[in-house]
C-alpha atoms as a PDB file:
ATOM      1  CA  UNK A   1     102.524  92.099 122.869  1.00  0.00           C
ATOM      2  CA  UNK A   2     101.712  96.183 123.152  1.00  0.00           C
ATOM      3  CA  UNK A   3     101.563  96.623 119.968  1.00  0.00           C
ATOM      4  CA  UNK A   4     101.892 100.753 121.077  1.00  0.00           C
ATOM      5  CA  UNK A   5     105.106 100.302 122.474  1.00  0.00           C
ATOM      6  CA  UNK A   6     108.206 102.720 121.613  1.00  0.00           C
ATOM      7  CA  UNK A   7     110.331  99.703 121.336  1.00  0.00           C
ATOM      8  CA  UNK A   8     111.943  99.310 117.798  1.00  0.00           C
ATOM      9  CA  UNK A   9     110.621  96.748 115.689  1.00  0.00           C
ATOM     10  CA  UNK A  10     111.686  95.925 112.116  1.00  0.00           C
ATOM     11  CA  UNK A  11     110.657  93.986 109.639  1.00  0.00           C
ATOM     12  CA  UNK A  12     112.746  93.353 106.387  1.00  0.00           C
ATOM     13  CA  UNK A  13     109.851  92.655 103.376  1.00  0.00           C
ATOM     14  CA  UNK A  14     110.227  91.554  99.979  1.00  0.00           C
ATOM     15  CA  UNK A  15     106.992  92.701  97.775  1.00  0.00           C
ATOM     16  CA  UNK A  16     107.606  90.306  94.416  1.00  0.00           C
ATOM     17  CA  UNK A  17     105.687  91.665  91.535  1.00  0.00           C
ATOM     18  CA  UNK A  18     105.998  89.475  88.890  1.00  0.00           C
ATOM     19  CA  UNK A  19     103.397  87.951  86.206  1.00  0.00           C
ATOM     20  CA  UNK A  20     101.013  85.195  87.294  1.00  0.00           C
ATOM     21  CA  UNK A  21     102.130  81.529  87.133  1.00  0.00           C
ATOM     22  CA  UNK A  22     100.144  79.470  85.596  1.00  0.00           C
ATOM     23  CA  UNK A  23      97.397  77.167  87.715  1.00  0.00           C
ATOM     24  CA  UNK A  24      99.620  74.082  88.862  1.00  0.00           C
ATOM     25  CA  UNK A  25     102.869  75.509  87.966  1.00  0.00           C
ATOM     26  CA  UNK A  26     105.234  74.020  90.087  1.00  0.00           C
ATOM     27  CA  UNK A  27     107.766  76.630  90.370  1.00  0.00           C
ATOM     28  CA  UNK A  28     106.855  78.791  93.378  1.00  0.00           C
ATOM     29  CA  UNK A  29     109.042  77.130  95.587  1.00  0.00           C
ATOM     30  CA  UNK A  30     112.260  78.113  93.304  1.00  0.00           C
ATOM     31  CA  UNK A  31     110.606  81.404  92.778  1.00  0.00           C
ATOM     32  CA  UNK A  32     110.579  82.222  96.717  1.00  0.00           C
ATOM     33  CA  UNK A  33     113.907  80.891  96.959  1.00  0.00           C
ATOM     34  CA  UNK A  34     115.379  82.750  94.597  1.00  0.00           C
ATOM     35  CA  UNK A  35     114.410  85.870  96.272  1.00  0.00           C
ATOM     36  CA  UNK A  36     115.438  85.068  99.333  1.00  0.00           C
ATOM     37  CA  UNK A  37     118.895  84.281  97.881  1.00  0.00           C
ATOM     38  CA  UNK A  38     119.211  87.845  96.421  1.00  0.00           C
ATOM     39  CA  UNK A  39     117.826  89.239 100.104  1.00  0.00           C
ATOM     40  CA  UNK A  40     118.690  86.818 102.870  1.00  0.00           C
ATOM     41  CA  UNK A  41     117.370  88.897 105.649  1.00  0.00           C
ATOM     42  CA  UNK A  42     113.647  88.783 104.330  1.00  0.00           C
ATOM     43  CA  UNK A  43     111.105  88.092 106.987  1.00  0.00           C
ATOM     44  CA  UNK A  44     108.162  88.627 105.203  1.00  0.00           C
ATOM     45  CA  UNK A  45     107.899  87.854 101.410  1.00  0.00           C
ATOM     46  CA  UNK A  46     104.740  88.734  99.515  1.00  0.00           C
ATOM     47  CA  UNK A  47     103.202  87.833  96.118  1.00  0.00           C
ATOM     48  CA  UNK A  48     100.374  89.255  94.078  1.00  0.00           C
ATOM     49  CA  UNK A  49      96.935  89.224  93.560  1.00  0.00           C
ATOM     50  CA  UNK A  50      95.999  85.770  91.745  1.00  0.00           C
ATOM     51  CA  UNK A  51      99.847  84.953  91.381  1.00  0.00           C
ATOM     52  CA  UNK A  52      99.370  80.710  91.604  1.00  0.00           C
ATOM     53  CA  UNK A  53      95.946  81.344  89.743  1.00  0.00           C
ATOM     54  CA  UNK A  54      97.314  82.722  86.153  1.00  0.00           C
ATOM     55  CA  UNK A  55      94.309  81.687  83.535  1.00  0.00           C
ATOM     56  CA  UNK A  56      94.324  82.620  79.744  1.00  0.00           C
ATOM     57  CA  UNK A  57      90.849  83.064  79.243  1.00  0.00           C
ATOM     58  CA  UNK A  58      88.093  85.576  79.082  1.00  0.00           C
ATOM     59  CA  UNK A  59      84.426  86.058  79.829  1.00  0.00           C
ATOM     60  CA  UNK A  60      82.754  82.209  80.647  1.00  0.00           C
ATOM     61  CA  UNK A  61      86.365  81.521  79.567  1.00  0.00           C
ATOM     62  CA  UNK A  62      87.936  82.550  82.547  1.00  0.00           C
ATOM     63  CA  UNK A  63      85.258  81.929  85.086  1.00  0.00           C
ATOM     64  CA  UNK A  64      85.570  78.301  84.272  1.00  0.00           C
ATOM     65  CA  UNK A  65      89.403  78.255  84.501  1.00  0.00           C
ATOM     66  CA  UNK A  66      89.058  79.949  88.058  1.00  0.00           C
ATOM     67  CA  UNK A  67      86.595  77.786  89.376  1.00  0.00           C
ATOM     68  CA  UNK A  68      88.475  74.851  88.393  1.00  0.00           C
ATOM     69  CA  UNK A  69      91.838  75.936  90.096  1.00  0.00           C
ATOM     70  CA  UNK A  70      89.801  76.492  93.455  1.00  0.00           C
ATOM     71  CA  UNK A  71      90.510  74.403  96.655  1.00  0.00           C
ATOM     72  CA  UNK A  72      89.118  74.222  99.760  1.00  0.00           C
ATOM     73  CA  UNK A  73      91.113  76.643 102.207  1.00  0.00           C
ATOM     74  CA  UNK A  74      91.836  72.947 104.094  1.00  0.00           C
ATOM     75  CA  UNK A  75      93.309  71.868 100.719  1.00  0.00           C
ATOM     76  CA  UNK A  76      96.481  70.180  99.516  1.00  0.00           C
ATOM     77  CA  UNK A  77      97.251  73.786  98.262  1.00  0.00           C
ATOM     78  CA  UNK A  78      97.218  75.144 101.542  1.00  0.00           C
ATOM     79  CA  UNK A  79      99.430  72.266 102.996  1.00  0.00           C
ATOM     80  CA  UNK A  80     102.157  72.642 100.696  1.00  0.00           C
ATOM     81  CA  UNK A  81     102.365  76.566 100.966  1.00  0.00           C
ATOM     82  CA  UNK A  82     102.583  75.841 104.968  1.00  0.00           C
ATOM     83  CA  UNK A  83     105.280  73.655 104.841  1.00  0.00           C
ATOM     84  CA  UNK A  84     107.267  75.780 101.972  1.00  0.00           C
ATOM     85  CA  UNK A  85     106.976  78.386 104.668  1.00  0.00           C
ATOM     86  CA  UNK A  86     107.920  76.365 107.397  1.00  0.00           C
ATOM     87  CA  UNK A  87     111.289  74.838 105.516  1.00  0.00           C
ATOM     88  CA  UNK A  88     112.341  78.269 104.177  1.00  0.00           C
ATOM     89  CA  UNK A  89     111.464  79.814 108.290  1.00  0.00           C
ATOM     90  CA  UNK A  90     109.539  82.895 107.117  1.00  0.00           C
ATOM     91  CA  UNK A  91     106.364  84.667 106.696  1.00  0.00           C
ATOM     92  CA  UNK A  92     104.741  84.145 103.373  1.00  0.00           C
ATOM     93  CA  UNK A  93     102.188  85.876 101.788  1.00  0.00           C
ATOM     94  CA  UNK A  94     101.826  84.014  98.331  1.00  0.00           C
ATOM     95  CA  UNK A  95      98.881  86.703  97.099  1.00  0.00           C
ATOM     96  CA  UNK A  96      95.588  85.014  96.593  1.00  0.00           C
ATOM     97  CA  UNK A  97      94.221  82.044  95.688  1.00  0.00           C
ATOM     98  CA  UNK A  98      90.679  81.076  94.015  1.00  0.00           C
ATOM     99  CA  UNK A  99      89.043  79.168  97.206  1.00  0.00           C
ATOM    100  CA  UNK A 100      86.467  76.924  96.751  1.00  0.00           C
ATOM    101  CA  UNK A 101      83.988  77.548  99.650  1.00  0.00           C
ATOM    102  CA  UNK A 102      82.058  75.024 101.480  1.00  0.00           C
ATOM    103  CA  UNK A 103      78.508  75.906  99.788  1.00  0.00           C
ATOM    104  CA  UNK A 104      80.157  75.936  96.001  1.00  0.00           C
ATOM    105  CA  UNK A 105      80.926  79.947  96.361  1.00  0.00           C
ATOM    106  CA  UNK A 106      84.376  81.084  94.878  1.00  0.00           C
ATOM    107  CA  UNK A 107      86.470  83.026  96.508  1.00  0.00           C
ATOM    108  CA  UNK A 108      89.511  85.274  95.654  1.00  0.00           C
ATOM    109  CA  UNK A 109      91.610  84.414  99.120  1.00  0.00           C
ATOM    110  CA  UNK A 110      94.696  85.522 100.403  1.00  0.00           C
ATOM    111  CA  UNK A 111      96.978  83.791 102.737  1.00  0.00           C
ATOM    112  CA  UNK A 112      99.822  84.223 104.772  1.00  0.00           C
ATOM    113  CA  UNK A 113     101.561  81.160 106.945  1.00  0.00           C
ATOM    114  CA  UNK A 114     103.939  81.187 109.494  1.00  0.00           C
ATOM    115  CA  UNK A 115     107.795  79.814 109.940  1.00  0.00           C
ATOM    116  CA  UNK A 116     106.469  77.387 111.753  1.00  0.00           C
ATOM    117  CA  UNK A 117     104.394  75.941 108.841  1.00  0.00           C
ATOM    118  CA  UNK A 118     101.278  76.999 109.476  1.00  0.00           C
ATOM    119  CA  UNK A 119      98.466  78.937 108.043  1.00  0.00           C
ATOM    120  CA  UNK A 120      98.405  82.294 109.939  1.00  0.00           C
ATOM    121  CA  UNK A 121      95.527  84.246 108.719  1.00  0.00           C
ATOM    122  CA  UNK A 122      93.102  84.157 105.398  1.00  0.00           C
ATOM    123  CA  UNK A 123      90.942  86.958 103.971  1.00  0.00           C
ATOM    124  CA  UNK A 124      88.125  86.620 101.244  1.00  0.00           C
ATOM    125  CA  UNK A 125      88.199  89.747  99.259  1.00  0.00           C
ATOM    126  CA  UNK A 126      85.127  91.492 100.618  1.00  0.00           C
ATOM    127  CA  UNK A 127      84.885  93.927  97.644  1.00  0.00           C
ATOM    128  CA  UNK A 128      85.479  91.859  94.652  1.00  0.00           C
ATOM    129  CA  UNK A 129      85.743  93.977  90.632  1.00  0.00           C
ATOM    130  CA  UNK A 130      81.891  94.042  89.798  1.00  0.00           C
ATOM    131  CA  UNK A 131      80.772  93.488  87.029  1.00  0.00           C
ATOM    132  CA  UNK A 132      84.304  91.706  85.859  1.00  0.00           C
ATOM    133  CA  UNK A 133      84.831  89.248  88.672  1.00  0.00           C
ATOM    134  CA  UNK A 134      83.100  86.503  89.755  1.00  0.00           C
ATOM    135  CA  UNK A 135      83.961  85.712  93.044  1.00  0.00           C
ATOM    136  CA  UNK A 136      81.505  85.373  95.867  1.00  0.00           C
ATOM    137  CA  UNK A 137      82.714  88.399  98.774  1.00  0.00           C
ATOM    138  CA  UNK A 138      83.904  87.957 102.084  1.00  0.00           C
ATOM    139  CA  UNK A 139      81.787  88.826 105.522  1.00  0.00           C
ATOM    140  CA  UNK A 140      84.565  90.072 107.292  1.00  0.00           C
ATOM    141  CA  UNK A 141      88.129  91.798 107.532  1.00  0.00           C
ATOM    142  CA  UNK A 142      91.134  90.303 108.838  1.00  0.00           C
ATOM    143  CA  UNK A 143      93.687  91.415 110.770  1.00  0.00           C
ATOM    144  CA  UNK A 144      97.173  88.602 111.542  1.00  0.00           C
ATOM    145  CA  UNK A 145      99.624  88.686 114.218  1.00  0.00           C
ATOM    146  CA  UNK A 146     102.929  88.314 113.309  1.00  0.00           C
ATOM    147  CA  UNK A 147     104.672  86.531 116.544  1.00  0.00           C
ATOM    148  CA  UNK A 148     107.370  89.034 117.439  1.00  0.00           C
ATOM    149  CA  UNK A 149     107.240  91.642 114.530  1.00  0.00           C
ATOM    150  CA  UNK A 150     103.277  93.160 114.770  1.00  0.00           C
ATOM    151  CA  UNK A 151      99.983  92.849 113.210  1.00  0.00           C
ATOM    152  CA  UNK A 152      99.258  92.643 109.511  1.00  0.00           C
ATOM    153  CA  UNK A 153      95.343  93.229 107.972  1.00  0.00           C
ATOM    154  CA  UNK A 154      94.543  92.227 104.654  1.00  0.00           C
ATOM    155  CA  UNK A 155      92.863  93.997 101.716  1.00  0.00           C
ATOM    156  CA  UNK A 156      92.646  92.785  97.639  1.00  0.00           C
ATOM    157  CA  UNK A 157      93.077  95.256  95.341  1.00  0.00           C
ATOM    158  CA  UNK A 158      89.355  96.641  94.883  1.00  0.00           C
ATOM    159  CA  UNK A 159      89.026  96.558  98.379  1.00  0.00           C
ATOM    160  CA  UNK A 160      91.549  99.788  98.194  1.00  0.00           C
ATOM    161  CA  UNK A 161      89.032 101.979  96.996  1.00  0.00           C
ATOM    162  CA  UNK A 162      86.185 101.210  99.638  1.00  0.00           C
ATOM    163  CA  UNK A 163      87.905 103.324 102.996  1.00  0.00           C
ATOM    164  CA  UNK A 164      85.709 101.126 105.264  1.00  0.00           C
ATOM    165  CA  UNK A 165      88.398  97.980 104.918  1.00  0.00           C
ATOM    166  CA  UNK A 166      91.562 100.663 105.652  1.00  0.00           C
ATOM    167  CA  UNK A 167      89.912 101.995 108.701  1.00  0.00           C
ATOM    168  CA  UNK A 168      88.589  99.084 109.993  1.00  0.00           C
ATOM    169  CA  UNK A 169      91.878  97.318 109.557  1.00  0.00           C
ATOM    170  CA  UNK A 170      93.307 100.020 111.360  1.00  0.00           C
ATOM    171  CA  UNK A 171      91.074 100.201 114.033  1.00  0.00           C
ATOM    172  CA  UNK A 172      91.431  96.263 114.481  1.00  0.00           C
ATOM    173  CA  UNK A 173      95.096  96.948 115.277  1.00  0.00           C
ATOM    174  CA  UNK A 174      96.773  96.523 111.886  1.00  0.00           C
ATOM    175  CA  UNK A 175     100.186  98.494 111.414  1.00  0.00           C
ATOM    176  CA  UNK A 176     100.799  96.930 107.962  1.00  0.00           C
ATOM    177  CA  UNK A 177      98.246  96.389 105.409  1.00  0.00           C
ATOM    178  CA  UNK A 178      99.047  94.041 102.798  1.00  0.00           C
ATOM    179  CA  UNK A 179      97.173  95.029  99.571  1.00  0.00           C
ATOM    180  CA  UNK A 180      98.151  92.022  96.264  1.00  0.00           C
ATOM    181  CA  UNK A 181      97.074  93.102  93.139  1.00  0.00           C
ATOM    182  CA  UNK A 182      96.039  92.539  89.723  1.00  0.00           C
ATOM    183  CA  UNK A 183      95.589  95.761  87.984  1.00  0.00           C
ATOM    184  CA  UNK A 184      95.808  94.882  84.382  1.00  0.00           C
ATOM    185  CA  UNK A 185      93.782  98.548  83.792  1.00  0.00           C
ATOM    186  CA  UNK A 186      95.038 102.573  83.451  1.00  0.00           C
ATOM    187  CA  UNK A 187      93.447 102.875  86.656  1.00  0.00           C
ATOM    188  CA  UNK A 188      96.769 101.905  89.203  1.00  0.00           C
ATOM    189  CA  UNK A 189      97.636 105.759  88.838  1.00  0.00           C
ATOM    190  CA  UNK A 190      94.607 106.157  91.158  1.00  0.00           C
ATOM    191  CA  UNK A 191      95.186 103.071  92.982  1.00  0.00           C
ATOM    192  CA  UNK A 192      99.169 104.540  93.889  1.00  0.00           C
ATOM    193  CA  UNK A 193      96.987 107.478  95.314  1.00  0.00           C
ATOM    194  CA  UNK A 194      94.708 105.131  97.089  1.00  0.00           C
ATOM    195  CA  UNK A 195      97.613 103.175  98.876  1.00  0.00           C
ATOM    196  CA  UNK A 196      99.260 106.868 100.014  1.00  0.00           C
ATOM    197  CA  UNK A 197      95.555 108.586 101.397  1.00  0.00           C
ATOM    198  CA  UNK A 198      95.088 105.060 102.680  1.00  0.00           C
ATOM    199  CA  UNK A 199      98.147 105.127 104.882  1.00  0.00           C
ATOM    200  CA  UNK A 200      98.086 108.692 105.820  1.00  0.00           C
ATOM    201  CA  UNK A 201      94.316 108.949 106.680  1.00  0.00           C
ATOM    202  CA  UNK A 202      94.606 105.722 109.165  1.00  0.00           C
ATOM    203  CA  UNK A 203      98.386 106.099 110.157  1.00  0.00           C
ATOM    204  CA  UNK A 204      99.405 102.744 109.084  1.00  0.00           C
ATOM    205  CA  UNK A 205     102.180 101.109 106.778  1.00  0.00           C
ATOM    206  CA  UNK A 206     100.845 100.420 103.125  1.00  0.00           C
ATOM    207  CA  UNK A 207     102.111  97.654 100.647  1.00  0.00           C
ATOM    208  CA  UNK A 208     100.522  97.467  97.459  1.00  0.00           C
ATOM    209  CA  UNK A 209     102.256  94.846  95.366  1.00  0.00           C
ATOM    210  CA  UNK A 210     100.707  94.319  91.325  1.00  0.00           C
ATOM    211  CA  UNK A 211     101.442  92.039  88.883  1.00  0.00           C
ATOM    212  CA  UNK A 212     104.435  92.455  86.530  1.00  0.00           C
ATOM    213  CA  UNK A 213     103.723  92.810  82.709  1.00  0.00           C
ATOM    214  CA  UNK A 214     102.883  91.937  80.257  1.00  0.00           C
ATOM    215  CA  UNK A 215      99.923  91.347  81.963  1.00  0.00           C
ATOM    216  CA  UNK A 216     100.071  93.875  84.482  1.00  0.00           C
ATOM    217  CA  UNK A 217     100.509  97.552  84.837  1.00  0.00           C
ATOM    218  CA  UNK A 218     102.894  96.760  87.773  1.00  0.00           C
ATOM    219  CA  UNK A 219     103.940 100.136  89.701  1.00  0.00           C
ATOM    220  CA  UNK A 220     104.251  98.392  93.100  1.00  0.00           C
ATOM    221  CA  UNK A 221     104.732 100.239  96.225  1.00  0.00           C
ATOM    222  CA  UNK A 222     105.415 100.866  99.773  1.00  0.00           C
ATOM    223  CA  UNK A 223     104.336 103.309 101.730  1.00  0.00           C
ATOM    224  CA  UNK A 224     105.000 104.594 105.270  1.00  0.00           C
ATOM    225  CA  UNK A 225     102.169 105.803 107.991  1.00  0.00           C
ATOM    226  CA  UNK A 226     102.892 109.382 107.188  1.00  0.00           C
ATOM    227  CA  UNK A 227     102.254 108.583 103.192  1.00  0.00           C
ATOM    228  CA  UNK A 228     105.745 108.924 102.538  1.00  0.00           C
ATOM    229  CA  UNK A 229     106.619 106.381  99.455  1.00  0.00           C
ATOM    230  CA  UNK A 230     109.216 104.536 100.903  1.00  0.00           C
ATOM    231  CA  UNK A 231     110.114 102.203  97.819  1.00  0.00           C
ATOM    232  CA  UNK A 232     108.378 101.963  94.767  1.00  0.00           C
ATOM    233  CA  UNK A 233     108.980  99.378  91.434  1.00  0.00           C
ATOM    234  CA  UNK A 234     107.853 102.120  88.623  1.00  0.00           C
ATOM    235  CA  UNK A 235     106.883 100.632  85.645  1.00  0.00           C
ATOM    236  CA  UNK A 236     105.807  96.702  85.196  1.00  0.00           C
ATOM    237  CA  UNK A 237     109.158  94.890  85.317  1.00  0.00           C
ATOM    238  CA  UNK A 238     109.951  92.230  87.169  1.00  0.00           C
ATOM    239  CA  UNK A 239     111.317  93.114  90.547  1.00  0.00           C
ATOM    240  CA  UNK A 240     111.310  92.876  94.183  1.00  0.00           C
ATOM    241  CA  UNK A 241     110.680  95.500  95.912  1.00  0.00           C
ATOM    242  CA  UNK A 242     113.268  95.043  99.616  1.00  0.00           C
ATOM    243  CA  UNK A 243     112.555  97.187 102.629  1.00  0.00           C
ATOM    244  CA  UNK A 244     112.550  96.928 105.984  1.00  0.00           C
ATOM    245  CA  UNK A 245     110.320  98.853 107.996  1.00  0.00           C
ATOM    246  CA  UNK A 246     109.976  99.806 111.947  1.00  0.00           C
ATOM    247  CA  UNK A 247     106.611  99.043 112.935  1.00  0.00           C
ATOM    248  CA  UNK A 248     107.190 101.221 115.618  1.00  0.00           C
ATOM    249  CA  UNK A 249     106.618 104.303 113.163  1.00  0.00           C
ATOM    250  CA  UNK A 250     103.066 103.188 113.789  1.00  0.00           C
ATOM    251  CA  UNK A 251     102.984 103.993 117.362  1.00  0.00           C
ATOM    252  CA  UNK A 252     105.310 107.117 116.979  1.00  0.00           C
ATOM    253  CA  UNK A 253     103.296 108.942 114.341  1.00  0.00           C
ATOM    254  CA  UNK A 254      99.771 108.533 116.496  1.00  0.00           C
ATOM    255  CA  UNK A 255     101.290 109.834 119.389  1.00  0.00           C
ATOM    256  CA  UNK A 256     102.928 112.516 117.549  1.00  0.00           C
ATOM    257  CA  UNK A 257     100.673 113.036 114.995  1.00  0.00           C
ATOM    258  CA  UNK A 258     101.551 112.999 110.945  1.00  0.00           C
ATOM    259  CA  UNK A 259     103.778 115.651 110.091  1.00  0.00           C
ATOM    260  CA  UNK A 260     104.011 116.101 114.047  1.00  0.00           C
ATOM    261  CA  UNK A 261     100.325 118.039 113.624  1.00  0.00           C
ATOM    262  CA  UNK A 262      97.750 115.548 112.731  1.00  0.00           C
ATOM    263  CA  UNK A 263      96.225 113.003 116.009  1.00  0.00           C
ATOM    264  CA  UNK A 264      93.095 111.260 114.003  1.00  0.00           C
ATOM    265  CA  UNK A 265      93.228 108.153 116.340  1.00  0.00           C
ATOM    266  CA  UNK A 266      92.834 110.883 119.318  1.00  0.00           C
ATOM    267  CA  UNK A 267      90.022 112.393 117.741  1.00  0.00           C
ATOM    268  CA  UNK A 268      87.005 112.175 120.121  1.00  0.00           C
ATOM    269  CA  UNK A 269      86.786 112.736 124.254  1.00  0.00           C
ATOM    270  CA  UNK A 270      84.851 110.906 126.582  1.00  0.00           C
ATOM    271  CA  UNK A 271      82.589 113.661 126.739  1.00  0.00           C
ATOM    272  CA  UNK A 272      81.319 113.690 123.070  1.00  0.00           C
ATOM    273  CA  UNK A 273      78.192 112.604 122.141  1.00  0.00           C
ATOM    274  CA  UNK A 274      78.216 109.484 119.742  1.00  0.00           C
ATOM    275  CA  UNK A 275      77.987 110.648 116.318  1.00  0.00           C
ATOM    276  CA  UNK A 276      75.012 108.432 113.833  1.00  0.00           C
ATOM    277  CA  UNK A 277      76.102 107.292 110.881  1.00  0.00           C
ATOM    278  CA  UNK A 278      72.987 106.687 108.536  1.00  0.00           C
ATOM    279  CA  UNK A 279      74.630 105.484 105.853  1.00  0.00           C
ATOM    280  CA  UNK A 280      75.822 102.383 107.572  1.00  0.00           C
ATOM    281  CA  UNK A 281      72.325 102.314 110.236  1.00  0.00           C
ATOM    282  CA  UNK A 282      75.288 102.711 112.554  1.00  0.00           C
ATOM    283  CA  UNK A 283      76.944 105.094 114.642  1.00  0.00           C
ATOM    284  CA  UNK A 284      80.410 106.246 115.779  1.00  0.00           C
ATOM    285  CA  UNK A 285      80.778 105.928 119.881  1.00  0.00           C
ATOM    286  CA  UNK A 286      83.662 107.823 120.691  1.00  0.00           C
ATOM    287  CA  UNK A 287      85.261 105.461 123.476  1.00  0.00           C
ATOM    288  CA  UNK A 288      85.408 102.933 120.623  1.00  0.00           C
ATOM    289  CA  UNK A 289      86.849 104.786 118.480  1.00  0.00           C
ATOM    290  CA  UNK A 290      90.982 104.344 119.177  1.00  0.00           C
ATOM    291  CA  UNK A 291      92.768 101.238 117.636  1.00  0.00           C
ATOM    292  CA  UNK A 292      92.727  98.120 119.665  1.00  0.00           C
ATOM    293  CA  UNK A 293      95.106  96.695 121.215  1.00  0.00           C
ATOM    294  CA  UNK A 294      97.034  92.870 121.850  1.00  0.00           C
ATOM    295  CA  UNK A 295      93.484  90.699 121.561  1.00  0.00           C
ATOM    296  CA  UNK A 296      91.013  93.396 121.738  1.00  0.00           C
ATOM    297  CA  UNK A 297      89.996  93.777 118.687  1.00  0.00           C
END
């Protein structure tokens, strides 16, 4: 797929922010259902941060709870998300999930499988909440292709406020980045400014869906490739956020630029001289620096 085409492309989402349900609740199935009975067209449906991994304790508490509702990515967890995907025939992004890695790390994981039943793409935050988490972070970001709608990339909450995940996501070809939450703290004021500068500075569609109260602050949102707010759940009720967005937007706004001005993606010639990055013992070579494309990421 040309995933820079000027072909119209949309994609009807459901962002469900709702409170966590408790480890081994087995009521996701109804819960997915049920939205999809209030909007039938959904072809994406998405879940927060921790939402099958609800614990009630704190400190050594809660570490222990987490650890002890972590799978392996291979595990029966996994199976039975892919085939509730699979029987309902769309995309789901259940939020994250406490993953149990091979070496006995713990990670905070999100998923998304197919309508075919299958798992589609994982991400291990890479920034996890220090000093308040406990997960082990990821080595990598993830971008997931979404047969006939586009490409999705991954970030978890913290992750928001490091711009290295944004622009690489970008840059790996993402036109939707799928941010779950759990922001139980004052701070998701600054994270609803995050998701906007996030979407405006890389051109890409935002969708930062938080858990419901009382646990959460809520204040889920969506958030176009301009930074235009396209739907928003103020407040921390219970809702579902329903949009569909073009994913051709994408493609139109870096060719036109935000606001018809701005061309970031466009920045650099071929004639420029690679610019050295010392914070990162890297540098910034300006014929790698526009998005990629189909499989070259």
């Amino acid at each position: 797929m040309d995933y820079f085409s000027s072909m119209p492309r949309p994609l009807p989402i459901a962002l469900v922010q709702a409170p966590p349900r408790p480890v081994g609740d087995a009521g996701f199935a109804d819960e997915v259902e049920a939205v999809l009975r209030r909007f039938p067209d959904t072809r994406l449906a998405a879940f927060p941060e921790l939402h099958l991994c609800g614990v009630d304790g704190e400190g050594d508490e809660r570490t222990g709870q987490l650890r002890a509702a972590a799978e392996p990515l291979a595990g029966k967890r996994t199976r039975a998300l892919a085939e509730l995907a699979g029987d309902l025939g769309i995309w789901l992004a259940p939020g994250t999930v406490c993953e149990a890695g091979d070496h006995g790390e713990l990670f905070n994981t999100a998923l998304v499988f197919s309508p075919r039943g299958q798992l589609a793409g994982w991400y291990r935050k890479v920034f996890p909440w220090r000093p308040h988490e406990p997960y082990d972070p990821g080595d990598r970001f993830v971008v997931a292709d979404l047969a006939d709608a586009g490409r999705v990339g991954f970030s978890i909450c913290y992750d928001a406020w490091f711009p290295e995940v944004t622009r690489h996501l970008a840059w790996m070809g993402a036109e939707l980045v799928l941010n779950p939450v759990q922001t139980t703290t004052p701070d998701r004021a600054q994270e609803l400014v995050l998701a906007r500068a996030n979407a405006i500075v890389n051109q890409v569609f935002v969708a930062s869906v938080n858990t419901a109260g009382p646990f959460g602050m809520g204040d889920s949102l969506l958030v176009g490739p301009e930074g235009d707010v396209l739907a928003a759940l103020p407040g921390n009720d219970h809702g579902v956020l329903a949009h569909t967005i073009d994913l051709d937007e994408v493609a139109r706004v870096r060719r036109d630029g935000t606001a018809g001005t701005n061309r970031v993606w466009a920045q650099f010639t071929p004639a420029d001289a690679p610019l050295d990055l010392p914070l990162y013992q890297g540098r910034i070579n300006p014929d790698r620096w526009r998005p990629r494309e189909g499989d070259d990421r």
